[in-house]
Protein backbone atom coordinates (compact mmCIF):
# COMPACT_ATOMS: atom_id res chain seq x y z
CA UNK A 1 0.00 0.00 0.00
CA UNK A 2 2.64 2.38 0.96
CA UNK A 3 4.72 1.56 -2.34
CA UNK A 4 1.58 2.20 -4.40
CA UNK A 5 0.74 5.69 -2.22
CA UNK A 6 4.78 6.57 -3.40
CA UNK A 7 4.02 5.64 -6.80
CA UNK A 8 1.14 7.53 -7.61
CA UNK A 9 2.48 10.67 -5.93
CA UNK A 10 1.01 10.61 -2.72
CA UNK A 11 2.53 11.39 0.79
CA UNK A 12 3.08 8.89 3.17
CA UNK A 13 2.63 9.50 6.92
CA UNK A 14 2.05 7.26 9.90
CA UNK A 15 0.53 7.01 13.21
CA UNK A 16 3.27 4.77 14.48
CA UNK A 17 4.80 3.84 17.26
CA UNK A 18 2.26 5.75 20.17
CA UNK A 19 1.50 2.20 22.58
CA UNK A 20 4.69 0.23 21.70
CA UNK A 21 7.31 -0.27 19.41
CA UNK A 22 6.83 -1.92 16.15
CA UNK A 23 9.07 -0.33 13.67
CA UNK A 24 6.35 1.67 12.36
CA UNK A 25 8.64 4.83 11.58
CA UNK A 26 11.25 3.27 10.10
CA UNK A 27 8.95 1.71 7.57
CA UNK A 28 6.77 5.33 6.78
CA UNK A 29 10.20 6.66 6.48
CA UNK A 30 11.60 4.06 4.10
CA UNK A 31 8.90 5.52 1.62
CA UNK A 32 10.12 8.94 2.73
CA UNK A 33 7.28 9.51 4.52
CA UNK A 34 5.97 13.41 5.18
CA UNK A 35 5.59 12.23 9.27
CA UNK A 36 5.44 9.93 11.89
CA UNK A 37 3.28 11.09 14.07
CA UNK A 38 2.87 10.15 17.95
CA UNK A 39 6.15 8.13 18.19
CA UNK A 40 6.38 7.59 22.33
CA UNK A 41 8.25 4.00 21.55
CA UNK A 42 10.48 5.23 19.14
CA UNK A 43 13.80 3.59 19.10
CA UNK A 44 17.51 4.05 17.92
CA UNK A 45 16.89 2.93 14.88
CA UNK A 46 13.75 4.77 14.38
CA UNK A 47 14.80 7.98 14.67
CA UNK A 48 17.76 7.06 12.30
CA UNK A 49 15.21 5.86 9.74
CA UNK A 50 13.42 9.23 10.25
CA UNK A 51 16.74 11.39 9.66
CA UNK A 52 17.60 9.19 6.55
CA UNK A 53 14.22 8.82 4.79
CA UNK A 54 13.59 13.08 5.92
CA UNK A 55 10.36 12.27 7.71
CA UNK A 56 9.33 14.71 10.40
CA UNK A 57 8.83 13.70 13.95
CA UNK A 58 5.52 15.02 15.17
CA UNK A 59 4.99 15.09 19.11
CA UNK A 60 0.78 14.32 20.44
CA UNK A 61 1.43 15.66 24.08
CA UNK A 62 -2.23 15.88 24.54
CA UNK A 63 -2.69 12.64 23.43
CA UNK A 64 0.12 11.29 25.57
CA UNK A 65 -1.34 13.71 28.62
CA UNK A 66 -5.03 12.39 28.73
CA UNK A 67 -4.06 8.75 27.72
CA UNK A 68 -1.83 8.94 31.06
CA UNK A 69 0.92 7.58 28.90
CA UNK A 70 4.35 7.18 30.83
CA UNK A 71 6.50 6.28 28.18
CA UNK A 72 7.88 9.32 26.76
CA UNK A 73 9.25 10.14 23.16
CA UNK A 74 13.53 10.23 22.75
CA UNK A 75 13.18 13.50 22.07
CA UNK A 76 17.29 14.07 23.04
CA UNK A 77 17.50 11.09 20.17
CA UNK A 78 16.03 13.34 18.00
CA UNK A 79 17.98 16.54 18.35
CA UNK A 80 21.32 14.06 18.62
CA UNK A 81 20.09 12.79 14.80
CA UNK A 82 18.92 15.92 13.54
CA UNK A 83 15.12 14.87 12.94
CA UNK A 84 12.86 18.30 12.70
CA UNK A 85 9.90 17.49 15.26
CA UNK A 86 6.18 18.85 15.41
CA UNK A 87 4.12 19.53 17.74
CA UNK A 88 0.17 19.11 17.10
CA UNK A 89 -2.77 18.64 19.50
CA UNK A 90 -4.04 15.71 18.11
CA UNK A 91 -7.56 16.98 18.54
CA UNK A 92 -9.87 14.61 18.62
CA UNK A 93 -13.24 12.92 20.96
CA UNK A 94 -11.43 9.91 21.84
CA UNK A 95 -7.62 10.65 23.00
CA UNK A 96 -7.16 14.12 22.81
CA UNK A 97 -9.48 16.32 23.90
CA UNK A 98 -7.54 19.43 23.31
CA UNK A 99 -7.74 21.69 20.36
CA UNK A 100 -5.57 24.17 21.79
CA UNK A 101 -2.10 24.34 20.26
CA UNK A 102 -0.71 27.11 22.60
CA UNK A 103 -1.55 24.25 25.13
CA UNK A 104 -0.06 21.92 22.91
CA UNK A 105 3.50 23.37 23.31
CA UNK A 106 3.24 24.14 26.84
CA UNK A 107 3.04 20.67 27.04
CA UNK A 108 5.91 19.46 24.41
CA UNK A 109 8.11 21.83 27.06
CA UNK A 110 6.82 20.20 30.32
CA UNK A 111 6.20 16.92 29.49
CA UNK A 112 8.77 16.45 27.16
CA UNK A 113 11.56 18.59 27.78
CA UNK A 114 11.26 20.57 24.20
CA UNK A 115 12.85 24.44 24.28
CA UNK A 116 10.25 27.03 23.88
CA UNK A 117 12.39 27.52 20.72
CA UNK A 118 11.90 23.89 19.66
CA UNK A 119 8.10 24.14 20.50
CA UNK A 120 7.78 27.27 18.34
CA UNK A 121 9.84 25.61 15.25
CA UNK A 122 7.45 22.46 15.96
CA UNK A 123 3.99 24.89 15.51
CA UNK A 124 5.34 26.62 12.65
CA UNK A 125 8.14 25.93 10.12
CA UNK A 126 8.35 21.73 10.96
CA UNK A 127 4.61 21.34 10.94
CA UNK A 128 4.59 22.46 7.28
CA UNK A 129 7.28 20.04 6.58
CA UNK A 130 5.25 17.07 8.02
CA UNK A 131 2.28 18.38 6.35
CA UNK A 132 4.41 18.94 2.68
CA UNK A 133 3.68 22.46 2.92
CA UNK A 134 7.18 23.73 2.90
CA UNK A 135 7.45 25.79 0.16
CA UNK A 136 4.55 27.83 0.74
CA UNK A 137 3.97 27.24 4.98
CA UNK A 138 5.37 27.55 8.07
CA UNK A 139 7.83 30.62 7.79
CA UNK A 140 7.11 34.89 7.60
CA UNK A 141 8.91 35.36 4.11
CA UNK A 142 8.67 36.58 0.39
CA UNK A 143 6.57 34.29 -1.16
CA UNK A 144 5.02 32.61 1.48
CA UNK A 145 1.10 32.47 2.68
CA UNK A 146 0.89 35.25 4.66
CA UNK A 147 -1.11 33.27 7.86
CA UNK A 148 -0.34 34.49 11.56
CA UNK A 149 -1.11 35.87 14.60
CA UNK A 150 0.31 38.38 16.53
CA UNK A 151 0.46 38.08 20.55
CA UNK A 152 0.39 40.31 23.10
CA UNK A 153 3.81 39.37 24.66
CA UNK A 154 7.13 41.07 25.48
CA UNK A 155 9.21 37.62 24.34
CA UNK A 156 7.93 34.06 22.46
CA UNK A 157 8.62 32.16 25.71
CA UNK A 158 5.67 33.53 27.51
CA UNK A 159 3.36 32.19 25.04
CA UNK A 160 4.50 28.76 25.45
CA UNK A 161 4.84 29.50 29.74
CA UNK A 162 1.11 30.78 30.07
CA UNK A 163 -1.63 28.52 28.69
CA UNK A 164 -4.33 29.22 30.47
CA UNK A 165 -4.23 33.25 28.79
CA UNK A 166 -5.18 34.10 25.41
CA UNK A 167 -2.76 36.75 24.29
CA UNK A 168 -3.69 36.94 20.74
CA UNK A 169 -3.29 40.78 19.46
CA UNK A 170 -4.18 40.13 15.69
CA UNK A 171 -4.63 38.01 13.44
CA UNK A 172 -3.59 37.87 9.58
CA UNK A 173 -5.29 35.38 7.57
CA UNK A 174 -4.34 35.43 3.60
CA UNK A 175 -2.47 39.03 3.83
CA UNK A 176 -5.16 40.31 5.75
CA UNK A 177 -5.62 41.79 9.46
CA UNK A 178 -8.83 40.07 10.52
């Protein structure tokens, strides 16, 4: 299936590894896969699939948080190898209950140990990777879609340190303040 999906042009990317390992990320990155998303049981070998085959690490903390998960993901693996890492709230009835992605990388710092830097990279410019939206996503720059917000805030880290406040300024949706 995943050979076909290459063939016919069309991105591969896998829930794998979230309740135990079963080499699920190094076989959506052997088809270069876009992401492998969840990844708490990701091994070694894994992550060097990921780095070799370019697929993006995406991190489900809310997932993780209201499944009371223990097992975390090797997210110092991950920097060691290079592998760009997400961060996405998963939002959904059933595991992850939280549609808040300013939550979301509050907890990829707590839980998880991620910079506020790192969380910021993984809401913006590596989230467009793992989505294939590279080109045109993910970064403020000539050429790109011109989709933001602007926060009340005197530096980026208090974003990520208060999640319970909504500090949104303005927002800019296709080039325009909305």
């Amino acid at each position: 299936m995943l050979q076909t999906a290459k063939a016919l042009g069309i991105p591969v990317k896998g829930h794998v590894e979230q309740l135990s390992l079963l080499g699920g990320a190094q076989l959506v990155s052997r088809y270069q896969g876009l992401s492998a998303d969840h990844i708490d049981y990701l091994d070694e070998a894994g992550v060097a699939a990921m780095r070799d085959g370019g697929t993006v690490g995406v991190l489900l903390p809310g997932a993780f948080y209201f499944l009371r998960e223990t097992q975390r993901p090797p997210v110092e693996l991950l920097r060691r190898y290079q592998v760009p890492v997400a961060v996405a709230s998963d939002f959904n009835p059933g595991t992850s209950p939280f549609c808040s992605l300013h939550l979301a990388m509050n907890m990829a710092c707590v839980q998880f140990g991620l910079t506020p830097e790192e969380a910021w990279a993984g809401v913006t410019r590596h989230a467009a990777r793992a989505l294939g939206r590279q080109a045109t996503h993910g970064q403020i720059r000539a050429g790109y879609r011109a989709d933001f917000v602007v926060w009340d805030a005197e530096q980026p880290v208090e974003i990520v340190y208060e999640p319970g406040r909504n500090p949104l300024y303005q927002r800019v949706y296709r080039g325009q303040i909305t």
